[in-house]
C-alpha atoms as a PDB file:
ATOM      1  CA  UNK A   1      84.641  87.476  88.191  1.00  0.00           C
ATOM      2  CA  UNK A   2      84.341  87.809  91.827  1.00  0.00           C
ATOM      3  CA  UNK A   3      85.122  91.069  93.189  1.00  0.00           C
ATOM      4  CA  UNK A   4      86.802  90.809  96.513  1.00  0.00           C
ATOM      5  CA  UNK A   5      88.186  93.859  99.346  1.00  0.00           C
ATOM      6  CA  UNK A   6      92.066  94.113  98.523  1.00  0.00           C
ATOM      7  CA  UNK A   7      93.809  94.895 101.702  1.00  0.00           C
ATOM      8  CA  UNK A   8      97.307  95.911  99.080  1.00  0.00           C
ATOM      9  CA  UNK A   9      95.094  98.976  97.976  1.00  0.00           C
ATOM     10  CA  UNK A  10      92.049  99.129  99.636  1.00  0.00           C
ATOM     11  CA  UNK A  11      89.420  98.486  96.681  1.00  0.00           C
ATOM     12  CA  UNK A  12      87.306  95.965  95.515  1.00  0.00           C
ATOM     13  CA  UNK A  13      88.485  94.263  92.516  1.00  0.00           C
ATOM     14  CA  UNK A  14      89.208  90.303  91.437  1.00  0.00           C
ATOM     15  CA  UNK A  15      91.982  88.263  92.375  1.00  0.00           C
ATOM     16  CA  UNK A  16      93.371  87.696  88.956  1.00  0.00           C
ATOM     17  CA  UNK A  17      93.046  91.762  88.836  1.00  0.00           C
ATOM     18  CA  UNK A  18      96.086  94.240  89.164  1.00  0.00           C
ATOM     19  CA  UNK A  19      95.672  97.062  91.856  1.00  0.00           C
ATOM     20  CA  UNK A  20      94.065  99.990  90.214  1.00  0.00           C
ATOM     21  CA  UNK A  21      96.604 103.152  89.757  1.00  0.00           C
ATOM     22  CA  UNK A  22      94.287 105.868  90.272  1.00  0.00           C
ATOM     23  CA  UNK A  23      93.963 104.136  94.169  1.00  0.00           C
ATOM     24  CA  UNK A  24      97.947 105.035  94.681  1.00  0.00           C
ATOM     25  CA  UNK A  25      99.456 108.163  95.157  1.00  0.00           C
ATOM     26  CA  UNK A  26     103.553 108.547  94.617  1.00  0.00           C
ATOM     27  CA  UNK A  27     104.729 110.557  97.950  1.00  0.00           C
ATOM     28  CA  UNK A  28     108.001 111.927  97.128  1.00  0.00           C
ATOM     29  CA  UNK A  29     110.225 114.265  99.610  1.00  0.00           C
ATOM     30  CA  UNK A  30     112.159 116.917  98.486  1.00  0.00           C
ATOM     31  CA  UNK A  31     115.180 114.834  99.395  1.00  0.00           C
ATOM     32  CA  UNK A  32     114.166 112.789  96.366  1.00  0.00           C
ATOM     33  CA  UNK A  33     112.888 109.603  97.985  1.00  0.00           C
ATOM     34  CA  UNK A  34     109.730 107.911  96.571  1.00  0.00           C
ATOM     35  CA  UNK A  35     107.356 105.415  96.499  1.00  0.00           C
ATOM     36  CA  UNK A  36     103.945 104.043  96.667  1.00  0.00           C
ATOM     37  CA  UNK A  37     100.859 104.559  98.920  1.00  0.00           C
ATOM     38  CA  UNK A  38      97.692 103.897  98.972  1.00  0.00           C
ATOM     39  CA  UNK A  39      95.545 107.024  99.004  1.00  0.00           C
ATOM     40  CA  UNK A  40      93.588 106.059 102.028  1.00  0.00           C
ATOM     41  CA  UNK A  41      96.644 105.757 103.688  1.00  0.00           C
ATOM     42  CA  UNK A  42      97.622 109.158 102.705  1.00  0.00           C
ATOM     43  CA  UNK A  43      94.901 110.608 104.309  1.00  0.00           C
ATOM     44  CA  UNK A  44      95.986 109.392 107.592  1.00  0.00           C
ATOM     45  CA  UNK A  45      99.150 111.049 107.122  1.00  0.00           C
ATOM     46  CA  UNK A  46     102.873 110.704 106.504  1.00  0.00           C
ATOM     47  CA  UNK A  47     105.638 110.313 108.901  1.00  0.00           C
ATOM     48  CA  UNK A  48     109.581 110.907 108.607  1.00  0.00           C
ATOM     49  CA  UNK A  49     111.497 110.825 105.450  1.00  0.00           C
ATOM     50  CA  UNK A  50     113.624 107.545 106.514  1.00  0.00           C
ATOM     51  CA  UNK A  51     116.859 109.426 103.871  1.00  0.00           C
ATOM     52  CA  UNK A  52     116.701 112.748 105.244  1.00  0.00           C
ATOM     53  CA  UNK A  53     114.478 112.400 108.982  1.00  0.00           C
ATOM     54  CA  UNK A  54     112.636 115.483 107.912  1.00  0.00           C
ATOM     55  CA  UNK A  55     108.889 115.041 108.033  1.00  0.00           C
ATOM     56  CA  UNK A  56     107.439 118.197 106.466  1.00  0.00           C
ATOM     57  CA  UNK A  57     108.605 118.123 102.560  1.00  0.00           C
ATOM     58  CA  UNK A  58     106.469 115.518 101.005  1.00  0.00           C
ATOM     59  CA  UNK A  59     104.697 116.306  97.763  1.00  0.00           C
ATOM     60  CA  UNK A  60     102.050 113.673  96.203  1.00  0.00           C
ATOM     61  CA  UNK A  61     100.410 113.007  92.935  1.00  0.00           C
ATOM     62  CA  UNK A  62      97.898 110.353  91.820  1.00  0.00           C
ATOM     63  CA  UNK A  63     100.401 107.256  90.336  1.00  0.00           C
ATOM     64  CA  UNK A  64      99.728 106.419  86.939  1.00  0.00           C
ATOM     65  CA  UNK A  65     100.380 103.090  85.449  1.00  0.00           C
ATOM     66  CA  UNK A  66     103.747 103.881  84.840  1.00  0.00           C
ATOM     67  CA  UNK A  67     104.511 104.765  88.269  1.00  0.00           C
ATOM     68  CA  UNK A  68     102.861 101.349  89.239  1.00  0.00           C
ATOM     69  CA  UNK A  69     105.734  99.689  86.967  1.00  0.00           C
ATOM     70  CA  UNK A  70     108.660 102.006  88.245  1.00  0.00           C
ATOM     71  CA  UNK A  71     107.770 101.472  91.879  1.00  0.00           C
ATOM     72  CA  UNK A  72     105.628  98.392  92.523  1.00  0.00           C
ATOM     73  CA  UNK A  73     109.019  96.169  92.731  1.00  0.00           C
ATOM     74  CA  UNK A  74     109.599  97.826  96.216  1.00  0.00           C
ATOM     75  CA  UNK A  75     105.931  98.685  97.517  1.00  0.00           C
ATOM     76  CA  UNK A  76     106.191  98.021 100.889  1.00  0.00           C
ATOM     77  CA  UNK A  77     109.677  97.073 101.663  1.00  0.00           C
ATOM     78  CA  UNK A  78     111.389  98.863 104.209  1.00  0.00           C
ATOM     79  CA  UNK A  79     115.183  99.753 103.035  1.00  0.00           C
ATOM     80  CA  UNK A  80     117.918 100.123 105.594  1.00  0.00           C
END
């Protein structure tokens, strides 16, 4: 298989491939919103809690595969 650049998590793996876990974190504020992010996204930073508008209670942890399944439904939606 044909290892490609993933622009979802920012590694190289096939097409027919799920996103690895270990290259998500789960970001979760103190407010108890969470969700996915890439960890190279992470790095850049994190902005406003879009529940609580408070921008300096985030926690993180590497996301495990379980994570994945819990929060992979809304990766990258925006709720309102």
């Amino acid at each position: 298989m044909t290892k490609e650049h993933c622009f979802i998590c920012g590694t190289s793996h096939s097409r027919k491939e799920w996103c690895p876990p270990d290259a998500f974190a789960v970001v979760k504020c103190e407010c108890g919103k969470e969700f996915l992010l890439p960890i190279d996204v992470l790095f850049c930073g994190i902005g406003f809690c879009g529940d609580c508008g408070r921008d300096d209670r985030w926690s993180s942890s590497r996301a495990t595969l379980d994570d994945m399944k819990r929060l992979w439904l809304d990766y990258g939606e925006t709720k309102q």
